[in-house]
N, C-alpha and C. Protein backbone atom coordinates (compact mmCIF):
# COMPACT_ATOMS: atom_id res chain seq x y z
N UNK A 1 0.82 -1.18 0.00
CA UNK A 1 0.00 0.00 0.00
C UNK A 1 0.87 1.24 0.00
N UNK A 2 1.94 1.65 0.80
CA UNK A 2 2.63 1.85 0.71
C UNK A 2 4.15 2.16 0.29
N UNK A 3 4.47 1.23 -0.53
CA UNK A 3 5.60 0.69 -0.97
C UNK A 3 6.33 1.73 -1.47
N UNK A 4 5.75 2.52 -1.97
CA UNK A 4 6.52 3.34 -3.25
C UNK A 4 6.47 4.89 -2.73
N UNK A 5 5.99 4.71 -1.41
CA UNK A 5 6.38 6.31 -0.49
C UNK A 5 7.91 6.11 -0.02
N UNK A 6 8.73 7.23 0.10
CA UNK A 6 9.83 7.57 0.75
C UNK A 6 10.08 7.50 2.36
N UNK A 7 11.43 7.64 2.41
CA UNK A 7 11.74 7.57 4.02
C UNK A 7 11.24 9.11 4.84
N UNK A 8 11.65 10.16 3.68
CA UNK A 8 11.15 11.35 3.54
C UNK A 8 9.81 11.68 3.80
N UNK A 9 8.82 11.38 2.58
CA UNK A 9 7.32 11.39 3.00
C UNK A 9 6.78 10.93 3.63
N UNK A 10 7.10 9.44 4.44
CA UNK A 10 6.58 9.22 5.73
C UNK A 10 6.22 9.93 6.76
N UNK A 11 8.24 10.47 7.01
CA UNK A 11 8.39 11.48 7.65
C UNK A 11 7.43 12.31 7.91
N UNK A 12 7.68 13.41 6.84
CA UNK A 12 6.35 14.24 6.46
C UNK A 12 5.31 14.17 7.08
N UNK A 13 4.54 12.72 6.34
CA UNK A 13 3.41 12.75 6.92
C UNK A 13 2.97 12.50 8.71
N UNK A 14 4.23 11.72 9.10
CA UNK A 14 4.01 11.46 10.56
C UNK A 14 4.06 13.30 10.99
N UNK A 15 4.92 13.78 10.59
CA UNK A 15 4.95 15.84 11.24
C UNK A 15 3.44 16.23 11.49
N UNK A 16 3.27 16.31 10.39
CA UNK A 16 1.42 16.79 9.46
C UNK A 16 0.65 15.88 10.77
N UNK A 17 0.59 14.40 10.94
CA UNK A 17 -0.34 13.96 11.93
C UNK A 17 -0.06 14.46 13.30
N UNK A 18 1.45 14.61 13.65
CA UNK A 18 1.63 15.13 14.69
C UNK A 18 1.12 16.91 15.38
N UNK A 19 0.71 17.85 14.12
CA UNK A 19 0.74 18.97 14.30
C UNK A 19 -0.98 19.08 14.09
N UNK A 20 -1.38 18.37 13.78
CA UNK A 20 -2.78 17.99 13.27
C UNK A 20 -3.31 17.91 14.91
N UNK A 21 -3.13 16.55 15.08
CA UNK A 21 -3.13 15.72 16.84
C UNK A 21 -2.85 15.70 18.02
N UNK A 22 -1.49 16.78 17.63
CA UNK A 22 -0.85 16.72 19.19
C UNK A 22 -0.22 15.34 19.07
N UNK A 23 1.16 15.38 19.84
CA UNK A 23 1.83 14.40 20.89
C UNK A 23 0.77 13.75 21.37
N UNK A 24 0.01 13.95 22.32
CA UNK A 24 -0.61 13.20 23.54
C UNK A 24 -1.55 12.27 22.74
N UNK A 25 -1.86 12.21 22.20
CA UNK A 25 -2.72 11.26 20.77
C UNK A 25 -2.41 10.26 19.82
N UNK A 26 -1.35 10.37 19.43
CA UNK A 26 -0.39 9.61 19.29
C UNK A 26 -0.83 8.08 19.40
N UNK A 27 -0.20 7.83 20.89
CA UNK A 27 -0.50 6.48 21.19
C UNK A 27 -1.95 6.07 20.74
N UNK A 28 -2.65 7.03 20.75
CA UNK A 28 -3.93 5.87 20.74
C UNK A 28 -4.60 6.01 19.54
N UNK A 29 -4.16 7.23 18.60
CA UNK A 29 -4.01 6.90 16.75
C UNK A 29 -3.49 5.65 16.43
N UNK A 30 -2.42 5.66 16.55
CA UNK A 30 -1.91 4.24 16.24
C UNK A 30 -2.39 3.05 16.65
N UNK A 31 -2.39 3.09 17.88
CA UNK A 31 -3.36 1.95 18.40
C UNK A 31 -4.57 1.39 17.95
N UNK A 32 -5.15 2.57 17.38
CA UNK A 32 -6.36 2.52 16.61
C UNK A 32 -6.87 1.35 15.24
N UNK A 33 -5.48 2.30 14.59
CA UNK A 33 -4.53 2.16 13.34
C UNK A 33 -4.72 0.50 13.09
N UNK A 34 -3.12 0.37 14.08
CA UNK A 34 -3.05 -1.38 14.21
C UNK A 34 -4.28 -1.92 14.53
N UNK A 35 -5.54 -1.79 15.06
CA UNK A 35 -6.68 -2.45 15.35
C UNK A 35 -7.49 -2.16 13.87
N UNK A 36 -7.36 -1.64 13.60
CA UNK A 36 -8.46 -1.23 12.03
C UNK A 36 -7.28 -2.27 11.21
N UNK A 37 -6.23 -2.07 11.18
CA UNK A 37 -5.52 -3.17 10.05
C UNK A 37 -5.48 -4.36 10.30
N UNK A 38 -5.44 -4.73 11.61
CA UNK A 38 -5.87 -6.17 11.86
C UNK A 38 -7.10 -6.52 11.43
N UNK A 39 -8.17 -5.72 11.44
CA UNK A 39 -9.52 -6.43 11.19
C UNK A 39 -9.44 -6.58 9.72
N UNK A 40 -8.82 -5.65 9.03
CA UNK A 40 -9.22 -5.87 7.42
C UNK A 40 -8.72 -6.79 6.95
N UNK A 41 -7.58 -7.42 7.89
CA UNK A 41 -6.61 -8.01 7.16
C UNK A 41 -7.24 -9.68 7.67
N UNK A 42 -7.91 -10.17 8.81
CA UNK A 42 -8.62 -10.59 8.84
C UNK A 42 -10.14 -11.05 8.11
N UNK A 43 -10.83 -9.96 7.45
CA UNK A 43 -11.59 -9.52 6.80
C UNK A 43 -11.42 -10.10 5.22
N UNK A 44 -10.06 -9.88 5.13
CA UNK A 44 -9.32 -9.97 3.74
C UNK A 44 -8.93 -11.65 3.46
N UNK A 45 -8.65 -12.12 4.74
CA UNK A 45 -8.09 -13.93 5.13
C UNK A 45 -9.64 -14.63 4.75
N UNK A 46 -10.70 -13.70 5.80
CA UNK A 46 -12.19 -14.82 5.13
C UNK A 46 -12.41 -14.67 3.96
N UNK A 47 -12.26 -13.56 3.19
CA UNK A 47 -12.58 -13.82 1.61
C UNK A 47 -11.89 -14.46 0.91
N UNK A 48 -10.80 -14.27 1.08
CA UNK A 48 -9.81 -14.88 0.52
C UNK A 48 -10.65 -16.61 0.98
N UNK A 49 -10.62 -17.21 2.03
CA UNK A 49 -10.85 -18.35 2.53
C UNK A 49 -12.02 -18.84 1.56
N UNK A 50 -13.38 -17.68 1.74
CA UNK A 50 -14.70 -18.16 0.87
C UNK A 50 -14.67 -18.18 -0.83
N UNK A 51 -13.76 -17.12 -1.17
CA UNK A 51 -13.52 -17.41 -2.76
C UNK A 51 -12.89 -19.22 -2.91
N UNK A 52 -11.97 -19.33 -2.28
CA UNK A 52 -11.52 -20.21 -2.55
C UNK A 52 -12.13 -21.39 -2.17
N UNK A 53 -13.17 -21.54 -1.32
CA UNK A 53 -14.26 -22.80 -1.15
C UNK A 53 -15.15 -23.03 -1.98
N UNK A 54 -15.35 -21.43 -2.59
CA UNK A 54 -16.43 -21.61 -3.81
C UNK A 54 -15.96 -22.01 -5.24
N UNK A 55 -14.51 -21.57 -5.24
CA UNK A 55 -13.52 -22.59 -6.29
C UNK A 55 -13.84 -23.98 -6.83
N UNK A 56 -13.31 -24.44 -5.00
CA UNK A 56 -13.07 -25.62 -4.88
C UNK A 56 -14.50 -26.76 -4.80
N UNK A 57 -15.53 -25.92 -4.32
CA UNK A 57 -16.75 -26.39 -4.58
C UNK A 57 -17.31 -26.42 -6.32
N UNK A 58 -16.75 -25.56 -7.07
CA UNK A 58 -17.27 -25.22 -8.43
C UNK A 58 -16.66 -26.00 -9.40
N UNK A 59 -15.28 -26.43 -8.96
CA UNK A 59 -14.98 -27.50 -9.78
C UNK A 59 -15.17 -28.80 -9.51
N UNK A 60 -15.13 -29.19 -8.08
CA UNK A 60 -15.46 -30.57 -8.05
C UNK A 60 -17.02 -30.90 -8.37
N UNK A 61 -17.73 -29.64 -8.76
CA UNK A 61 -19.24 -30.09 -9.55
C UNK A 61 -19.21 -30.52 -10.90
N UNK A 62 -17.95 -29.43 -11.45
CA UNK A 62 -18.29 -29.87 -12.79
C UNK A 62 -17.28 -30.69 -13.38
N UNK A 63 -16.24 -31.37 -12.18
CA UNK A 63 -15.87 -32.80 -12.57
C UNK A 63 -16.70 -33.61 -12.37
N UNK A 64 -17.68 -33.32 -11.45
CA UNK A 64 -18.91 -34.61 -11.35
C UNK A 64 -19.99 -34.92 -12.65
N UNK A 65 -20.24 -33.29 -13.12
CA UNK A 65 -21.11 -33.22 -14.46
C UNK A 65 -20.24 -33.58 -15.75
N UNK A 66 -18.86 -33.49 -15.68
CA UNK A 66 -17.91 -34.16 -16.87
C UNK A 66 -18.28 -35.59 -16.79
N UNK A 67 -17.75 -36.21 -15.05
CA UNK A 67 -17.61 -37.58 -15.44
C UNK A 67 -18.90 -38.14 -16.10
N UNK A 68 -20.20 -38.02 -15.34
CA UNK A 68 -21.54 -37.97 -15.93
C UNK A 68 -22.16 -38.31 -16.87
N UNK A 69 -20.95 -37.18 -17.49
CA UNK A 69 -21.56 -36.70 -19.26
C UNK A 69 -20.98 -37.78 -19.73
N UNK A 70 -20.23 -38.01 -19.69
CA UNK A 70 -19.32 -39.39 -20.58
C UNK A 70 -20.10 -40.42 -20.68
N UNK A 71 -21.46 -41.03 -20.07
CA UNK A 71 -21.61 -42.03 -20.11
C UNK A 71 -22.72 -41.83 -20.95
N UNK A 72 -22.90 -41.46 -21.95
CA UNK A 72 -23.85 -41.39 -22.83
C UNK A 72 -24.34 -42.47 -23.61
């Protein structure tokens, strides 16, 4: 998501949140932060999980309707 920002513009941007927020806020922005990225990323593991059941469910149907078909 990140990848292609600088050591620089990080920087930056941590100043900008800091002058935005205050020091004293800080901790519990971030804290926040890490709790919102855990859930998505969680969020992101079940889809990931359900695409891939519905895969795996979608082809072993229509190896069942291949084998099937063969016996004509």
């Amino acid at each position: 998501m990140f990848s292609n920002l600088g050591t620089g513009e990080i920087f930056i941007i941590i100043l900008v949140i800091v002058f935005l927020f205050g020091g004293k806020k800080m901790p519990e922005i971030a804290r926040d932060l890490g709790k919102s990225g855990n859930e998505l990323k969680k969020a992101k593991d079940q889809l990931d999980q359900t695409i891939n059941q519905i895969k795996k469910d979608t082809f072993s149907e229509i190896e069942k309707q291949s084998e099937g078909g063969d016996q004509t």
